[in-house]
N, C-alpha and C. Protein backbone atom coordinates (compact mmCIF):
# COMPACT_ATOMS: atom_id res chain seq x y z
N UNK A 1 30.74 -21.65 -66.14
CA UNK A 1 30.54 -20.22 -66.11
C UNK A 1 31.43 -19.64 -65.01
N UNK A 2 32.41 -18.21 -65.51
CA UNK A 2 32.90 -17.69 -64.33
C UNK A 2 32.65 -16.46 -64.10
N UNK A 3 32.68 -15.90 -62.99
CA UNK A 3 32.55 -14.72 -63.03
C UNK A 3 33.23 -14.01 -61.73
N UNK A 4 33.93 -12.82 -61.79
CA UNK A 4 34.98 -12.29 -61.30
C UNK A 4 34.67 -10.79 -61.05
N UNK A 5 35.03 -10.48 -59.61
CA UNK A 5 34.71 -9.64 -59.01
C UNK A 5 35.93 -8.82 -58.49
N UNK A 6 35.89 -7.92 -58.04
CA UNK A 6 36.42 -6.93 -56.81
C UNK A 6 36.22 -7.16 -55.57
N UNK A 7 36.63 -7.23 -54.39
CA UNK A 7 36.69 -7.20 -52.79
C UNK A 7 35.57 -6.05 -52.77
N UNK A 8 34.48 -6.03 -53.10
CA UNK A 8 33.61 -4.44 -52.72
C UNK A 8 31.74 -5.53 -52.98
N UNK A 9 31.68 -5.28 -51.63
CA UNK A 9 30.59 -5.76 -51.24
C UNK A 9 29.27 -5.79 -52.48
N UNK A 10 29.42 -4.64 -52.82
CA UNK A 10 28.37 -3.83 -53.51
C UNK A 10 28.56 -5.07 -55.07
N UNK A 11 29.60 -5.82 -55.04
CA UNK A 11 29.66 -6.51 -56.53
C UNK A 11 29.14 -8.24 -56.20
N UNK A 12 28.74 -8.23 -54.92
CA UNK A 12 28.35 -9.98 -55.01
C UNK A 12 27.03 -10.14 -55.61
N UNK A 13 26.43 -9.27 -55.41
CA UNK A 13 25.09 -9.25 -56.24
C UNK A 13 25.17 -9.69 -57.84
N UNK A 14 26.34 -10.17 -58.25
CA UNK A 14 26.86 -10.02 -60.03
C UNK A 14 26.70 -11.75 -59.89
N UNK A 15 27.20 -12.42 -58.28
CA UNK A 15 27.56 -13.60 -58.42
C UNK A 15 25.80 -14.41 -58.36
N UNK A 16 25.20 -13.87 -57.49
CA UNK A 16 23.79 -14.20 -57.01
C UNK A 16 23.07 -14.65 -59.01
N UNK A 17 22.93 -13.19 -59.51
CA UNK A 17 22.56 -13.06 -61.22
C UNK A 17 23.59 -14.14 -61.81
N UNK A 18 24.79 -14.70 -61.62
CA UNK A 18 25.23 -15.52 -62.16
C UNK A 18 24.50 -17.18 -62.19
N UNK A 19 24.34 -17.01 -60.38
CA UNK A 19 23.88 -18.60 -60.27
C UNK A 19 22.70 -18.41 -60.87
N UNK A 20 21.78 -17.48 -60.46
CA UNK A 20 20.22 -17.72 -61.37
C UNK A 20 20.32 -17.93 -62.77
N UNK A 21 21.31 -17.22 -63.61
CA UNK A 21 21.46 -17.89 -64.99
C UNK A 21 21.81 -18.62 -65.35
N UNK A 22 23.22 -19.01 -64.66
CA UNK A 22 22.99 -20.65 -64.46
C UNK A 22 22.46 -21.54 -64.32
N UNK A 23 21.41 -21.71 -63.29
CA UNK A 23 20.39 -23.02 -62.86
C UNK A 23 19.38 -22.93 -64.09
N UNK A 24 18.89 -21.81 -64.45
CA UNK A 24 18.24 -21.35 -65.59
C UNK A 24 18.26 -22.35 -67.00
N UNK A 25 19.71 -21.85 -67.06
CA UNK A 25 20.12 -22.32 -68.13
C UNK A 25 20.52 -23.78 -68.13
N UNK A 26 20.33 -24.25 -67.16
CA UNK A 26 20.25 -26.04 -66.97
C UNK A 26 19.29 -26.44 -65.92
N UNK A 27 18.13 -25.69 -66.07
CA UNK A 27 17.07 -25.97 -65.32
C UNK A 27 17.03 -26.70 -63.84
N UNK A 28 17.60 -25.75 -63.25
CA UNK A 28 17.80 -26.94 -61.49
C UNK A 28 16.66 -26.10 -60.70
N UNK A 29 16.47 -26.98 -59.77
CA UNK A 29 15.46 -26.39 -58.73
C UNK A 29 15.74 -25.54 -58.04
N UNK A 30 14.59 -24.64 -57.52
CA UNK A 30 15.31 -23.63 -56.77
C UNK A 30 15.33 -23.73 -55.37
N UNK A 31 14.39 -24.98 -54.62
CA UNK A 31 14.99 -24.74 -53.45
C UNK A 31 15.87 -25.20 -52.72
N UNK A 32 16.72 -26.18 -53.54
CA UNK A 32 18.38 -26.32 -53.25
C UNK A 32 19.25 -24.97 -53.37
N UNK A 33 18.64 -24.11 -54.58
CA UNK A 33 19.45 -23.17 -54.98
C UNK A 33 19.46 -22.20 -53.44
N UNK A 34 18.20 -22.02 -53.38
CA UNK A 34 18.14 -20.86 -51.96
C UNK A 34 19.11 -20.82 -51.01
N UNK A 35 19.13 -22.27 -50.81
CA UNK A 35 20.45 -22.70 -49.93
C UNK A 35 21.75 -22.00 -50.42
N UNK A 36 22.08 -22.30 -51.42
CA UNK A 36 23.45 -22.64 -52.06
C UNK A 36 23.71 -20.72 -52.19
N UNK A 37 22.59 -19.74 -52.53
CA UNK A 37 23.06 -18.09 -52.38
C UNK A 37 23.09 -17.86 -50.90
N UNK A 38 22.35 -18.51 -49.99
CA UNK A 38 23.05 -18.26 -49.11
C UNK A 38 24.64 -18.40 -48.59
N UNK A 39 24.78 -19.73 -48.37
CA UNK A 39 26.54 -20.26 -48.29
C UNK A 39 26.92 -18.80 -49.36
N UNK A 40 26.96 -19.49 -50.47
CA UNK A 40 27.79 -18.21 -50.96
C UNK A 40 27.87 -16.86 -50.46
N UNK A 41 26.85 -16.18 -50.27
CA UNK A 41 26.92 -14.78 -49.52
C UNK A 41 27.73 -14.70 -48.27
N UNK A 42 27.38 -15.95 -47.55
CA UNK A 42 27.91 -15.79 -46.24
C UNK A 42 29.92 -15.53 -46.58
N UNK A 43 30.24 -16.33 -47.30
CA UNK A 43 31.75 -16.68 -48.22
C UNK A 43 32.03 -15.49 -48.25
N UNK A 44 31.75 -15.01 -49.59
CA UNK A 44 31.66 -13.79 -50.30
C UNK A 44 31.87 -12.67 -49.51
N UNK A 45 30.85 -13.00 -48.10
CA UNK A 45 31.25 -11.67 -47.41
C UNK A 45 32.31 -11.71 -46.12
N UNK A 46 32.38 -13.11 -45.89
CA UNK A 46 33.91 -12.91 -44.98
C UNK A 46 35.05 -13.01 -45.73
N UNK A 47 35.00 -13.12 -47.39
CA UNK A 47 36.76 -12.99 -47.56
C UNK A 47 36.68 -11.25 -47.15
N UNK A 48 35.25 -10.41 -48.13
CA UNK A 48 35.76 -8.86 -48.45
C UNK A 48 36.20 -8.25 -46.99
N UNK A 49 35.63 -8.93 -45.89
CA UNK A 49 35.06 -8.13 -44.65
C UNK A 49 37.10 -9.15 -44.26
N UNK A 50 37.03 -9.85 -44.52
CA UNK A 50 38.73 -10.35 -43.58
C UNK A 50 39.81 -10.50 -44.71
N UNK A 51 39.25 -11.32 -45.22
CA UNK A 51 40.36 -11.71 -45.97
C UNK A 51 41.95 -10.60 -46.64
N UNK A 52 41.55 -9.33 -46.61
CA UNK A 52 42.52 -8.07 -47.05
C UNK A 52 42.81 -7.21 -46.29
N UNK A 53 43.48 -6.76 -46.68
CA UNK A 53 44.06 -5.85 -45.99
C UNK A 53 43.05 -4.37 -45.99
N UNK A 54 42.81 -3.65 -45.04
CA UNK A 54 41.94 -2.01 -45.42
C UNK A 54 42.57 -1.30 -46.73
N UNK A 55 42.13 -1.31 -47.47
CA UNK A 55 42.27 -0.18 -49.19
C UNK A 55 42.98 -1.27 -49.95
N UNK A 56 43.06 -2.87 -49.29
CA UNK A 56 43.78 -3.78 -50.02
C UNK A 56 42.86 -4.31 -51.52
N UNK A 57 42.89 -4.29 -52.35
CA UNK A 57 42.12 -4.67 -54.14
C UNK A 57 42.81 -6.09 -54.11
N UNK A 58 42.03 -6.43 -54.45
CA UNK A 58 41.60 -8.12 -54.37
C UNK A 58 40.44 -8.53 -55.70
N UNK A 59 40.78 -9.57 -55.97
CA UNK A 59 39.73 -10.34 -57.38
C UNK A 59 39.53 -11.44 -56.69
N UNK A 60 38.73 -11.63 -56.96
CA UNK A 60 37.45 -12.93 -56.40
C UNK A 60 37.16 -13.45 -57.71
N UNK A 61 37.15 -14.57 -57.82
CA UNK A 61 36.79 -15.63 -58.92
C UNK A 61 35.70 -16.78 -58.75
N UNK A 62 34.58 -16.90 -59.03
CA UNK A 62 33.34 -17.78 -58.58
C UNK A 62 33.18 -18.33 -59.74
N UNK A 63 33.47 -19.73 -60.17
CA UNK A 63 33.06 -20.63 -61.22
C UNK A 63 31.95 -21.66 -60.73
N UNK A 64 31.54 -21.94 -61.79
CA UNK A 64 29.75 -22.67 -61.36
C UNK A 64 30.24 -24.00 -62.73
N UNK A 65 29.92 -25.06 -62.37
CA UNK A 65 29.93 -26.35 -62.78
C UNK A 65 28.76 -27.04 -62.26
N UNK A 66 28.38 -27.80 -63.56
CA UNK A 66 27.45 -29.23 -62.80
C UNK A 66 27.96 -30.62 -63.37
N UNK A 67 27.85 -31.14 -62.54
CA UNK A 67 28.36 -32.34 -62.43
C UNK A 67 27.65 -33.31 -61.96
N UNK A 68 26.28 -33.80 -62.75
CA UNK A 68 25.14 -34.00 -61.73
C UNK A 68 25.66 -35.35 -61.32
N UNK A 69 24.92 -35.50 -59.83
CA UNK A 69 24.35 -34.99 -59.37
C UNK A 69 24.00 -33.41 -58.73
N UNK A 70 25.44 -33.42 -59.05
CA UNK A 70 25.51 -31.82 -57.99
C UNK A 70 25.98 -30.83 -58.79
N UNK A 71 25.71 -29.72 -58.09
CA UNK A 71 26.24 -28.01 -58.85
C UNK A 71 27.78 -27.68 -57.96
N UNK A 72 28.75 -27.47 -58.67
CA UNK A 72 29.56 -27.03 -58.05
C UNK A 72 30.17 -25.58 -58.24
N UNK A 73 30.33 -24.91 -56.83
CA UNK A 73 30.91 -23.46 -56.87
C UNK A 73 32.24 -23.71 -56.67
N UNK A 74 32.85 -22.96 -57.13
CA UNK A 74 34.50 -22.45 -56.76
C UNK A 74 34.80 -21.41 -56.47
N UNK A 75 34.84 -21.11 -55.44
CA UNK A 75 35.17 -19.64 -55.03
C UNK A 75 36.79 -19.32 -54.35
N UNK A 76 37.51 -18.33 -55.28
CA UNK A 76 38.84 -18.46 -55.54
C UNK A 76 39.01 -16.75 -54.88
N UNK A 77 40.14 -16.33 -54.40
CA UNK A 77 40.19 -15.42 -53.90
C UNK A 77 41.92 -15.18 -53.52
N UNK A 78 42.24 -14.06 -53.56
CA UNK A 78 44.23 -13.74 -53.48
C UNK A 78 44.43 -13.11 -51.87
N UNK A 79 43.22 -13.14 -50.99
CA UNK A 79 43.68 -12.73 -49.49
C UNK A 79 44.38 -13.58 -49.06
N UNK A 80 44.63 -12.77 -47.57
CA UNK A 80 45.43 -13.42 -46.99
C UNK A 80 44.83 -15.32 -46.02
N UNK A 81 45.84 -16.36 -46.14
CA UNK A 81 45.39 -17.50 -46.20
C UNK A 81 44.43 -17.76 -45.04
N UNK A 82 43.06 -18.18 -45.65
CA UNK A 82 42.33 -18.82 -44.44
C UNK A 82 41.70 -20.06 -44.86
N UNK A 83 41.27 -21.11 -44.27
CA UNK A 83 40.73 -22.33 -44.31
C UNK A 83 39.86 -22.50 -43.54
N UNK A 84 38.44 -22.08 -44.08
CA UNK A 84 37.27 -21.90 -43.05
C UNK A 84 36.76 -23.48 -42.49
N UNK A 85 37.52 -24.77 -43.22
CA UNK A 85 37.38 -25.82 -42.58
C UNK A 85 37.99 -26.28 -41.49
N UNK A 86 38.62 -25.22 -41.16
CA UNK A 86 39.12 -25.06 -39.79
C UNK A 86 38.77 -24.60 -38.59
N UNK A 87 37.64 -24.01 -38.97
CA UNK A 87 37.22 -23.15 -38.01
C UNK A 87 36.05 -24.17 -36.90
N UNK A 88 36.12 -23.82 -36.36
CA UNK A 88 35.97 -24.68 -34.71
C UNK A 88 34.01 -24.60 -34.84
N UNK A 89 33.14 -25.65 -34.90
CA UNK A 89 31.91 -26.08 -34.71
C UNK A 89 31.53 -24.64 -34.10
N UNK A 90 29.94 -24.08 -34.41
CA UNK A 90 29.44 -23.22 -33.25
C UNK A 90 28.18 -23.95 -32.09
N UNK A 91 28.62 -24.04 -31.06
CA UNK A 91 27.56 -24.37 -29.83
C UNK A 91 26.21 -23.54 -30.14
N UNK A 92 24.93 -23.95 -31.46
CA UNK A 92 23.89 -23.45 -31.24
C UNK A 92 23.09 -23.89 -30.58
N UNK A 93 23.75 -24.59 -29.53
CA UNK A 93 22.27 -24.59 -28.20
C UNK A 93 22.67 -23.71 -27.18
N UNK A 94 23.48 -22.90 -27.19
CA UNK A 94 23.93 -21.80 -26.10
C UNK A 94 22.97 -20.45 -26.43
N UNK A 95 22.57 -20.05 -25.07
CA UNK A 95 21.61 -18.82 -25.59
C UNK A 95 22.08 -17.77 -26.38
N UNK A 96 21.13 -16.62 -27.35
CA UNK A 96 21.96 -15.76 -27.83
C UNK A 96 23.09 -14.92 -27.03
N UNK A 97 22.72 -14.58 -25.97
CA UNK A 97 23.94 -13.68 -25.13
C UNK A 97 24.88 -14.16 -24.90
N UNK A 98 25.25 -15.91 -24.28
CA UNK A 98 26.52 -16.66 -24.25
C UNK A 98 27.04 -16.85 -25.31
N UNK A 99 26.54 -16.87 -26.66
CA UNK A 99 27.64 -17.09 -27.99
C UNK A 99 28.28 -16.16 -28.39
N UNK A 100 29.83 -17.03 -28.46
CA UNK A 100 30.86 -16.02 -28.67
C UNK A 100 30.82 -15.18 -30.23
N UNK A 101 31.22 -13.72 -30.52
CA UNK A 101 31.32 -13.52 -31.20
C UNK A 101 31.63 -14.15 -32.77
N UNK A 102 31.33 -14.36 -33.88
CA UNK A 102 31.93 -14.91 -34.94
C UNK A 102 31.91 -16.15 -35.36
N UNK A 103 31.79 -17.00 -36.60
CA UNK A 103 31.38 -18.50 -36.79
C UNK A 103 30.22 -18.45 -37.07
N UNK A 104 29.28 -17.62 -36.97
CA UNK A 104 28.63 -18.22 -37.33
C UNK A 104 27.95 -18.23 -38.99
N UNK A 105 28.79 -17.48 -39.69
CA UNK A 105 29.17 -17.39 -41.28
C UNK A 105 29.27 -18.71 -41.65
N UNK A 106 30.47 -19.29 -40.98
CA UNK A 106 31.38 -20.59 -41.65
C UNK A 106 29.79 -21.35 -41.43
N UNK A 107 29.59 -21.48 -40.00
CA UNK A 107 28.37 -22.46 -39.58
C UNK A 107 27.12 -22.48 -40.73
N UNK A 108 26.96 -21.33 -41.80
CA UNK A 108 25.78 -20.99 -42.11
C UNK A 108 26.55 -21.88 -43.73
N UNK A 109 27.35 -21.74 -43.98
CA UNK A 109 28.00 -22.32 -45.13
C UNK A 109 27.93 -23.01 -45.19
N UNK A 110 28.40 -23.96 -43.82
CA UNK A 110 28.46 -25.63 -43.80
C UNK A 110 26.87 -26.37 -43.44
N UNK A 111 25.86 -25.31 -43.28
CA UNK A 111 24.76 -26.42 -43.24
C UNK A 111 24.10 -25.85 -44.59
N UNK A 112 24.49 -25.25 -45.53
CA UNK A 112 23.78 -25.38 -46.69
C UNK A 112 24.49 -25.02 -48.01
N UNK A 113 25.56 -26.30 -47.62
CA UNK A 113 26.00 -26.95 -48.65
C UNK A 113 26.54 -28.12 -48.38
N UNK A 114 25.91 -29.42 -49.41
CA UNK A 114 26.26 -30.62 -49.18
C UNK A 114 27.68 -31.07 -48.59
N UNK A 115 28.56 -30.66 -49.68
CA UNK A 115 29.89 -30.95 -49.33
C UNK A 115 30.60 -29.49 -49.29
N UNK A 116 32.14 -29.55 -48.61
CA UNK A 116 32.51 -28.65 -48.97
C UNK A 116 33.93 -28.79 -48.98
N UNK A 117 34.98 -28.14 -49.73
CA UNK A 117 36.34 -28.55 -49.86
C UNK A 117 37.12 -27.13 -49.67
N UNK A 118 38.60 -27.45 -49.36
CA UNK A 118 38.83 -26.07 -49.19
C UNK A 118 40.93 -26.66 -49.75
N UNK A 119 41.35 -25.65 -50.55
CA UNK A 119 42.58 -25.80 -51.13
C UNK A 119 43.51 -24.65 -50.75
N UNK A 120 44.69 -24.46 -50.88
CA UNK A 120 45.49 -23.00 -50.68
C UNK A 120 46.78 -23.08 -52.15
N UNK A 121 46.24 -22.84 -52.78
CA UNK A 121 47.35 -22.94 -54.20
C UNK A 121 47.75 -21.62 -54.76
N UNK A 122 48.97 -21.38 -55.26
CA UNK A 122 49.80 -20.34 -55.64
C UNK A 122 49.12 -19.02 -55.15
N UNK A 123 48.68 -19.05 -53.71
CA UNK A 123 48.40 -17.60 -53.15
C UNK A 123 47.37 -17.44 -52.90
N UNK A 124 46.72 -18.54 -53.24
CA UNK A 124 44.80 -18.68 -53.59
C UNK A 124 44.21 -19.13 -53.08
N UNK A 125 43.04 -18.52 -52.13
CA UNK A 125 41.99 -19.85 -51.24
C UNK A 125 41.48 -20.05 -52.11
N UNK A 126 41.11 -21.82 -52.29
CA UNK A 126 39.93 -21.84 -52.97
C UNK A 126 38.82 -22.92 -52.15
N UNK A 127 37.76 -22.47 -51.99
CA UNK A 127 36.68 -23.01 -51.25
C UNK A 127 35.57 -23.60 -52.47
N UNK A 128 35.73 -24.51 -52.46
CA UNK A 128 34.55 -25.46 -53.10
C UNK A 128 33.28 -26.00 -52.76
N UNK A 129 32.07 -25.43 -53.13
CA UNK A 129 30.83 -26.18 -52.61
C UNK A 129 30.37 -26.79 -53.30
N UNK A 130 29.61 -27.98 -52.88
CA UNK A 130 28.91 -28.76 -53.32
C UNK A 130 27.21 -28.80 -53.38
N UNK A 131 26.46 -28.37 -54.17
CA UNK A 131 25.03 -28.84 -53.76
C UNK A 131 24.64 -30.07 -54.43
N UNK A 132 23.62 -30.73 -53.92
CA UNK A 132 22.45 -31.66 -54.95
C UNK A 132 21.61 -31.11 -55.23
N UNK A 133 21.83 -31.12 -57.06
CA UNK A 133 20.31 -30.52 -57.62
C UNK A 133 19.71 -31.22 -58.21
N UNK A 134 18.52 -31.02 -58.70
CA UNK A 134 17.77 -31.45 -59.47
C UNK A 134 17.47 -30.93 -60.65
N UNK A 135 17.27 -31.16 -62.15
CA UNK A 135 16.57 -30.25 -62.77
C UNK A 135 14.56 -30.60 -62.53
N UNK A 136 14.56 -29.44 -62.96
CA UNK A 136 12.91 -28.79 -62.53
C UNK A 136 11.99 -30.29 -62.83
N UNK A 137 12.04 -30.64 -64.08
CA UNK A 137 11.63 -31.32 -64.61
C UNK A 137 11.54 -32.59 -63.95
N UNK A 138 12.93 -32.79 -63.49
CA UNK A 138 12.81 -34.32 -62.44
C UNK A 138 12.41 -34.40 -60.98
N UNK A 139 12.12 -32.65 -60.55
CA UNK A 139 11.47 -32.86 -58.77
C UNK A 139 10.12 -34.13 -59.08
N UNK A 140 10.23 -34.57 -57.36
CA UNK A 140 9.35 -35.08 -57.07
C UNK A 140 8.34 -34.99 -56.16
């Protein structure tokens, strides 16, 4: 399943209704899923919020695969190049007032999703997550 957006905040809500019809429609559990709209949101909202330029139009591309064990996202995007697997660990044992601004998006991505991959092809980030699901039927 894909589904393709605009840089405008107001349209990730299309991707959220995607994954629920998705898991739906191949019955996975939802409290892996909870995880997995989070990461995504967090994504979703640092390409619109960095990734472009101000009045810059941009398409976002989010494909959903399973591959069980796992559900995989693809989240594809034409900003300018970033590789959030780059981005430097956040110190959450530092109090709230000593932590530096920013990271802690990427941080929220990388603890709720299993794996995660990140590519830069013909102009294109593409950030790959990984969850483990289950369908409903097989929790234990």
């Amino acid at each position: 399943m894909e589904v393709t957006l605009h840089n405008r905040s107001t349209e990730i809500s299309l991707v959220h209704q995607a994954l629920d019809a998705f898991a739906s429609q191949h019955s996975l559990s939802v409290p892996r899923l909870n995880k997995l709209h989070l990461a995504i949101e967090e994504h979703l909202t640092n390409i619109i919020a960095y990734a472009y330029d101000p009045g810059q139009a941009g398409t976002i591309r989010v494909r959903f695969a399973l591959a069980a064990p796992a559900l995989s996202v693809e989240i594809e995007d034409d900003g300018h190049p970033y590789n959030p697997m780059e981005a430097p660990e956040v110190d959450t044992s530092l109090p709230l007032d000593k932590k530096p601004l920013g990271g802690l998006g990427v941080h929220l991505i990388r603890k709720n999703a299993d794996e995660l991959s990140y590519a830069r092809r013909e102009g294109r980030n593409i950030l790959t997550l990984m969850s483990r699901v289950t369908p409903v039927g097989l929790t234990k």
